[in-house]
C-alpha atoms as a PDB file:
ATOM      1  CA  UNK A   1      23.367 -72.967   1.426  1.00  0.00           C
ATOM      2  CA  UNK A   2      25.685 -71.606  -1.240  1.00  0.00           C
ATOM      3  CA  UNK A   3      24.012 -68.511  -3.054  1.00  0.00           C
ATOM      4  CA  UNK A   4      25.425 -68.781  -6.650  1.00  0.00           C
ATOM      5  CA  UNK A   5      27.012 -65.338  -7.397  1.00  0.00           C
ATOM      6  CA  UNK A   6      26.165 -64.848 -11.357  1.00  0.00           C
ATOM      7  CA  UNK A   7      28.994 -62.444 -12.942  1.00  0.00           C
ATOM      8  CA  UNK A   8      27.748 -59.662 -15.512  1.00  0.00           C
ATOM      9  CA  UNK A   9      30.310 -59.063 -18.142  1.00  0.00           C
ATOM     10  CA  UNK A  10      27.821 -55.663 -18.730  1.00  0.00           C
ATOM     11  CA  UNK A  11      28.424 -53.711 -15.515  1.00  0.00           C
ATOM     12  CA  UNK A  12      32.314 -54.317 -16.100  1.00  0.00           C
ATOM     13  CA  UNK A  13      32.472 -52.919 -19.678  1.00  0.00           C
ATOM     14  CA  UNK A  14      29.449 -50.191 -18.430  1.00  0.00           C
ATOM     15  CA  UNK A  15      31.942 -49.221 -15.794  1.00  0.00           C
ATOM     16  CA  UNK A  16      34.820 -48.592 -17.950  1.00  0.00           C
ATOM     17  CA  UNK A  17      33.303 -47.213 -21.171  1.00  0.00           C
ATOM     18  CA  UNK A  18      31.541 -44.426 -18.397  1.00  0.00           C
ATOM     19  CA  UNK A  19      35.285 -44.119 -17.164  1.00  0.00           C
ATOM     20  CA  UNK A  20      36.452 -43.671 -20.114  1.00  0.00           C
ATOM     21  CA  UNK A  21      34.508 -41.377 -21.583  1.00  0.00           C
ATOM     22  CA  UNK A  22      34.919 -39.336 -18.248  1.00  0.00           C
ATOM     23  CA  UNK A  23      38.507 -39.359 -19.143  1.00  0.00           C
ATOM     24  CA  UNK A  24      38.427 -37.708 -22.494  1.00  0.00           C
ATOM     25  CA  UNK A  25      35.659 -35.365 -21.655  1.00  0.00           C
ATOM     26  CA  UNK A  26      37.820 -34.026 -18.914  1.00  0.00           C
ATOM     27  CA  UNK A  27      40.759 -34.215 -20.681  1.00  0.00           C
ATOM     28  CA  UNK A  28      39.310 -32.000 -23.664  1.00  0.00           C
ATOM     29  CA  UNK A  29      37.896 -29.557 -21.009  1.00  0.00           C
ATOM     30  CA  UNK A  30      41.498 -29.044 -20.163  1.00  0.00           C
ATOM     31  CA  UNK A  31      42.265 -29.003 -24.273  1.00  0.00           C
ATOM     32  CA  UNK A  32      45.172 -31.561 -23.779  1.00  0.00           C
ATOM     33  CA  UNK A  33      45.645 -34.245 -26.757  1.00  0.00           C
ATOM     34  CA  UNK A  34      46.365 -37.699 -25.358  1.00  0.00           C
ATOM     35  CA  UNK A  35      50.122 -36.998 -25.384  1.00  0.00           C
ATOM     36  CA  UNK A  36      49.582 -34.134 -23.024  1.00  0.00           C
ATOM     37  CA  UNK A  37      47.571 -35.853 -20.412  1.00  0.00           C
ATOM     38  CA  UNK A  38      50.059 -38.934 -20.791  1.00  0.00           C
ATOM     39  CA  UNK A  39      52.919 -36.581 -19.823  1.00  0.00           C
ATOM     40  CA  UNK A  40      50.888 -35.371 -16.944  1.00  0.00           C
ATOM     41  CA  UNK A  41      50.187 -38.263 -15.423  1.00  0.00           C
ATOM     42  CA  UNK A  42      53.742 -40.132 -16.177  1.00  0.00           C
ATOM     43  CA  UNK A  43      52.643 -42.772 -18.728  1.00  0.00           C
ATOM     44  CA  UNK A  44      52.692 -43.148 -22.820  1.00  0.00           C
ATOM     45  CA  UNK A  45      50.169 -42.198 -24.957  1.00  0.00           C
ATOM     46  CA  UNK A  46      49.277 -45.785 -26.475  1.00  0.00           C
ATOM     47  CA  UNK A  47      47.835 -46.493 -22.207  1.00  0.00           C
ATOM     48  CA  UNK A  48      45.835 -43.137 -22.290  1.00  0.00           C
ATOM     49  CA  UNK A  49      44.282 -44.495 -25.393  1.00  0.00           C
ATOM     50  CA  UNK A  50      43.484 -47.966 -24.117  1.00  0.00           C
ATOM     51  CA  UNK A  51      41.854 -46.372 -20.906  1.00  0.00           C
ATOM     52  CA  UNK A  52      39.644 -43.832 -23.624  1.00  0.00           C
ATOM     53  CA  UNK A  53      38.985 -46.958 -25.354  1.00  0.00           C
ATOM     54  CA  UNK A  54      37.961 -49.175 -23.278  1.00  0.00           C
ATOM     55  CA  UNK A  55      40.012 -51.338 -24.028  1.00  0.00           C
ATOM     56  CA  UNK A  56      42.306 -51.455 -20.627  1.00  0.00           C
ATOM     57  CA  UNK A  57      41.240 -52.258 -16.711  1.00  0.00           C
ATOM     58  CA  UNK A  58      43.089 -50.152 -14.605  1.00  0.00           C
ATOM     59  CA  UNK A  59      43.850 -50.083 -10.894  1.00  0.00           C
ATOM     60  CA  UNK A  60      41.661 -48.155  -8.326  1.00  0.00           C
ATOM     61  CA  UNK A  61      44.341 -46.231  -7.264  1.00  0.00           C
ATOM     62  CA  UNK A  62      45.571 -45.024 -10.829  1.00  0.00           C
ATOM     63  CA  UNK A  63      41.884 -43.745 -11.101  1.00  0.00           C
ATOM     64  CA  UNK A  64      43.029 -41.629  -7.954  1.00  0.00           C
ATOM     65  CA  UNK A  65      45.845 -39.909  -9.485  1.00  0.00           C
ATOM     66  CA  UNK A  66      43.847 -39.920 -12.954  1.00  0.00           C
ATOM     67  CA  UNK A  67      41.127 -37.479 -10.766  1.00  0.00           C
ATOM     68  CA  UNK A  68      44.093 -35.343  -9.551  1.00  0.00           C
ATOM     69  CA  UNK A  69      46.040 -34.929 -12.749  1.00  0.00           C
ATOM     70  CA  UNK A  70      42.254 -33.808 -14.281  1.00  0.00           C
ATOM     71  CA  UNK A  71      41.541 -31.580 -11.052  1.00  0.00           C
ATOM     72  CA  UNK A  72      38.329 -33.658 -10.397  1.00  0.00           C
ATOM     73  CA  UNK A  73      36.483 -36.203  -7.938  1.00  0.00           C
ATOM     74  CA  UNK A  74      36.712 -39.676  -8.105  1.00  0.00           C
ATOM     75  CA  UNK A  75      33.034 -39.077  -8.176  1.00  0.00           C
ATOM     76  CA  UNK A  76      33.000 -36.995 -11.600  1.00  0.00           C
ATOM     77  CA  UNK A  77      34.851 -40.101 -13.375  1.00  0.00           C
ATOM     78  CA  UNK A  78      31.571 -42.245 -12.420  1.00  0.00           C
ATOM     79  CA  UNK A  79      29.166 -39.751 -14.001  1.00  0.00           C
ATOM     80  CA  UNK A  80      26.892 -40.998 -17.011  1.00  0.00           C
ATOM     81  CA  UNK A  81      27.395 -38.192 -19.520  1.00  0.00           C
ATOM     82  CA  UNK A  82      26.537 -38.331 -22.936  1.00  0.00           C
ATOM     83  CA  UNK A  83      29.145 -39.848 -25.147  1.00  0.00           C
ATOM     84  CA  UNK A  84      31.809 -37.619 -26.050  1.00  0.00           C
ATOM     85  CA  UNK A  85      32.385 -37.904 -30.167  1.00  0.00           C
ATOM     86  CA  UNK A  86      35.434 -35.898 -30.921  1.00  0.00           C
ATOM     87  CA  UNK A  87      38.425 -36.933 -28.811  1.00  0.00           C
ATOM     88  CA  UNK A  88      40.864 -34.958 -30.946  1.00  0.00           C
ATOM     89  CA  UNK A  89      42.778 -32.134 -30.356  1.00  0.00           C
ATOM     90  CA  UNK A  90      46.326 -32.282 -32.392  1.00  0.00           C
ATOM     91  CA  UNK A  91      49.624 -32.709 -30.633  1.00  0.00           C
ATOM     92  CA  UNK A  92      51.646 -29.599 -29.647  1.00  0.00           C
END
């Protein structure tokens, strides 16, 4: 029999806003703005803020070489932590 598979639009957008919130809150550990950590990892500014947004799938493997440009585990980008509120720190 076919088992109907039922897609969750929740997990998807629970998955990235926890990713992205990872992002920032690692990012700010390492007090880079957004156009520091784009230079790091090779990319602009306006796709570092659509990952922190939300608003942006990315690849598995870009996660990978998010994790090393931060220093941390694939792991520590799937962490619930509370929401991060200020994302800010002013460009160089």
């Amino acid at each position: 029999k076919d088992v109907m598979v039922i897609k969750s639009k929740h997990y998807e957008n629970q998955a990235r806003k926890i990713l992205a919130n990872n992002i920032v809150y690692f990012r700010l550990k390492k007090n880079w703005s957004q156009e520091d950590f784009a230079d790091e990892l090779g990319t602009t500014p306006t796709y570092v803020s659509n990952i922190e947004n939300a608003k942006r799938n990315t690849r598995i493997d870009y996660i990978g070489h998010i994790a090393d440009t931060l220093g941390v585990s694939l792991e520590q980008l799937f962490v619930e932590r509370t929401p991060v509120v200020n994302h800010r720190i002013p460009r160089r």
